[in-house]
Protein backbone atom coordinates (compact mmCIF):
# COMPACT_ATOMS: atom_id res chain seq x y z
CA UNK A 1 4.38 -3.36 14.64
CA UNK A 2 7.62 -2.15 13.93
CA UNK A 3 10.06 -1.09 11.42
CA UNK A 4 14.02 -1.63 10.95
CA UNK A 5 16.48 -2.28 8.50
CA UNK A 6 20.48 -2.34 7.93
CA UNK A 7 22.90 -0.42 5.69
CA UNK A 8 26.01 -2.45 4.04
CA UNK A 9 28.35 -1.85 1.67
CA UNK A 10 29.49 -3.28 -1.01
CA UNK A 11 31.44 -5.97 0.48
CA UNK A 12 28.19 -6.59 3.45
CA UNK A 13 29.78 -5.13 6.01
CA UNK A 14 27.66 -3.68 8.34
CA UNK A 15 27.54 0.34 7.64
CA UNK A 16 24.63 1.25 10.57
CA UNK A 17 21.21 -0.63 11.40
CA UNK A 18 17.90 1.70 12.39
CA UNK A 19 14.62 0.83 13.84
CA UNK A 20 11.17 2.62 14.19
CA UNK A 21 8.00 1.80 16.15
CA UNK A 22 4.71 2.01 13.81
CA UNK A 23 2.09 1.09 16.45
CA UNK A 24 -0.78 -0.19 14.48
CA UNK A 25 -0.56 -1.54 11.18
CA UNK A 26 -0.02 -4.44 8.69
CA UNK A 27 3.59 -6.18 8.71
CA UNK A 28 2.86 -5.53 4.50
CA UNK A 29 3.17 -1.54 5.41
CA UNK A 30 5.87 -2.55 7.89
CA UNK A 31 7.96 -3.42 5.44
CA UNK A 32 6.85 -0.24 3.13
CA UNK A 33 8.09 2.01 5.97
CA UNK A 34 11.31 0.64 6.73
CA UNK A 35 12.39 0.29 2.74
CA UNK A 36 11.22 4.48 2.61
CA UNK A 37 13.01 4.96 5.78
CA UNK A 38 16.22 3.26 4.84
CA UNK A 39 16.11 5.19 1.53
CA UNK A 40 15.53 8.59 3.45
CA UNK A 41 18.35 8.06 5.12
CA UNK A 42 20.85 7.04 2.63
CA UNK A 43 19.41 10.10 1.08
CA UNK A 44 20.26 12.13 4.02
CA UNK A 45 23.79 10.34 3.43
CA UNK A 46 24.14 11.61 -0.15
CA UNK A 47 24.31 8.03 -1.19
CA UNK A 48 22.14 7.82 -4.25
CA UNK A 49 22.84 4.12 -5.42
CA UNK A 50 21.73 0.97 -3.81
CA UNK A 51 20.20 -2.44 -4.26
CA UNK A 52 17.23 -2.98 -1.83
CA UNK A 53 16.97 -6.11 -0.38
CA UNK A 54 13.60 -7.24 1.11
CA UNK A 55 12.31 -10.90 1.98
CA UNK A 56 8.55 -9.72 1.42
CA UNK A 57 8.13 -10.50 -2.34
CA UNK A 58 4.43 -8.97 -2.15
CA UNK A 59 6.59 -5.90 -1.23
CA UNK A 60 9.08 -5.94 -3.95
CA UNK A 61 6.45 -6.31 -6.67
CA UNK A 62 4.35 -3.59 -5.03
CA UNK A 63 7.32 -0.90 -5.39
CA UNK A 64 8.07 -2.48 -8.93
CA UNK A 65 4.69 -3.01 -10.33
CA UNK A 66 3.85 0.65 -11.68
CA UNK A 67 0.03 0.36 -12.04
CA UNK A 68 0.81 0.92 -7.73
CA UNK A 69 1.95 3.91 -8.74
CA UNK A 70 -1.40 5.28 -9.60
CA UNK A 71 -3.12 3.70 -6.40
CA UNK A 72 -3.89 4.96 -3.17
CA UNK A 73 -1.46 3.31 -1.76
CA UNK A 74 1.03 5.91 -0.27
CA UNK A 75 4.17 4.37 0.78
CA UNK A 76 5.13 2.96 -2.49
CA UNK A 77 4.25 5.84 -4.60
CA UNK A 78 6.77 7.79 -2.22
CA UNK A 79 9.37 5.11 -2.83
CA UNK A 80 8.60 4.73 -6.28
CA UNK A 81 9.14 8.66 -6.86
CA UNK A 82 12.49 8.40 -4.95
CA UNK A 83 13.85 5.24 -7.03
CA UNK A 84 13.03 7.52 -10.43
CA UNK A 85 14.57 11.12 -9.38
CA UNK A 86 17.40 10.41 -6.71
CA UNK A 87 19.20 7.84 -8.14
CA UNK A 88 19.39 4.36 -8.98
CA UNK A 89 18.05 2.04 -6.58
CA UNK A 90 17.43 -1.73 -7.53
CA UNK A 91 14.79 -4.09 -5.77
CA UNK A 92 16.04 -7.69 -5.01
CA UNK A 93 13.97 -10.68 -3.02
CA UNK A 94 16.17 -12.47 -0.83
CA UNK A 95 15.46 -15.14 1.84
CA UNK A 96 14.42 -14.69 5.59
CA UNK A 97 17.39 -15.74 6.61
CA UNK A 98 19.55 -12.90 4.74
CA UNK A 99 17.18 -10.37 5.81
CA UNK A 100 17.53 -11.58 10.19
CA UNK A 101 19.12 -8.65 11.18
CA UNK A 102 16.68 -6.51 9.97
CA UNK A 103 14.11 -8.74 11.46
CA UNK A 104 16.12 -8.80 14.75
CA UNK A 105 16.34 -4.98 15.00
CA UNK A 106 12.53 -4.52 14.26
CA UNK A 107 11.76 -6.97 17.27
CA UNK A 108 13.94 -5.08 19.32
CA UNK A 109 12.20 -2.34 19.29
CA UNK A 110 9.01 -3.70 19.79
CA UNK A 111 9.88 -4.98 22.67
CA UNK A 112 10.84 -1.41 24.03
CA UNK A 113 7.89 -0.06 21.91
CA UNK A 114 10.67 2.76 21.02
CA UNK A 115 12.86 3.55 18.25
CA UNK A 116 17.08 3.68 17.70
């Protein structure tokens, strides 16, 4: 399994896209990973505002619903304590054909079972 995601701005132009190869595990935590990766990295960026777009809606409720906060459930507690101390970072379902390119770049990777 693997990870990716893209960056826009405001207007959805494309900033930078990023991928990451997971090996083993659910495309749920897939989806976990590349949400906490693309939030690393726009913290890296010194962005700290940003609406996250994911076309999982098991996933959106899962870094929304706060009783995950108290689960063993790792990934979402880490983006969960991120989206409450560095800024202000909205969660928004969209459809699976906004979200392609982020598909795209995941499958990319798999298929060199490396990362960009």
């Amino acid at each position: 399994v693997a990870a990716g995601g893209v960056i826009c701005d405001q207007a959805d132009n494309w900033v930078f896209g990023y991928n990451w190869y997971l090996g083993n595990c659910t495309p749920f935590e897939a989806k976990l990973w590349g949400i906490l990766d693309g939030l690393l990295i726009l913290l890296n960026k010194r962005y700290k505002k940003a609406t996250i777009q994911t076309d999982n809606a098991d996933v959106a409720k899962a870094l929304t619903d706060k009783e995950m906060e108290d689960s063993g459930v790792t990934i979402p507690r880490r983006v969960e304590r991120i989206r409450r101390f560095e800024g202000q970072w909205k969660i928004r379902v969209v459809s699976r054909e906004t979200n392609i390119i982020a598909d795209c770049l995941a499958k990319i990777c798999l298929a060199w079972k490396t990362s960009l």
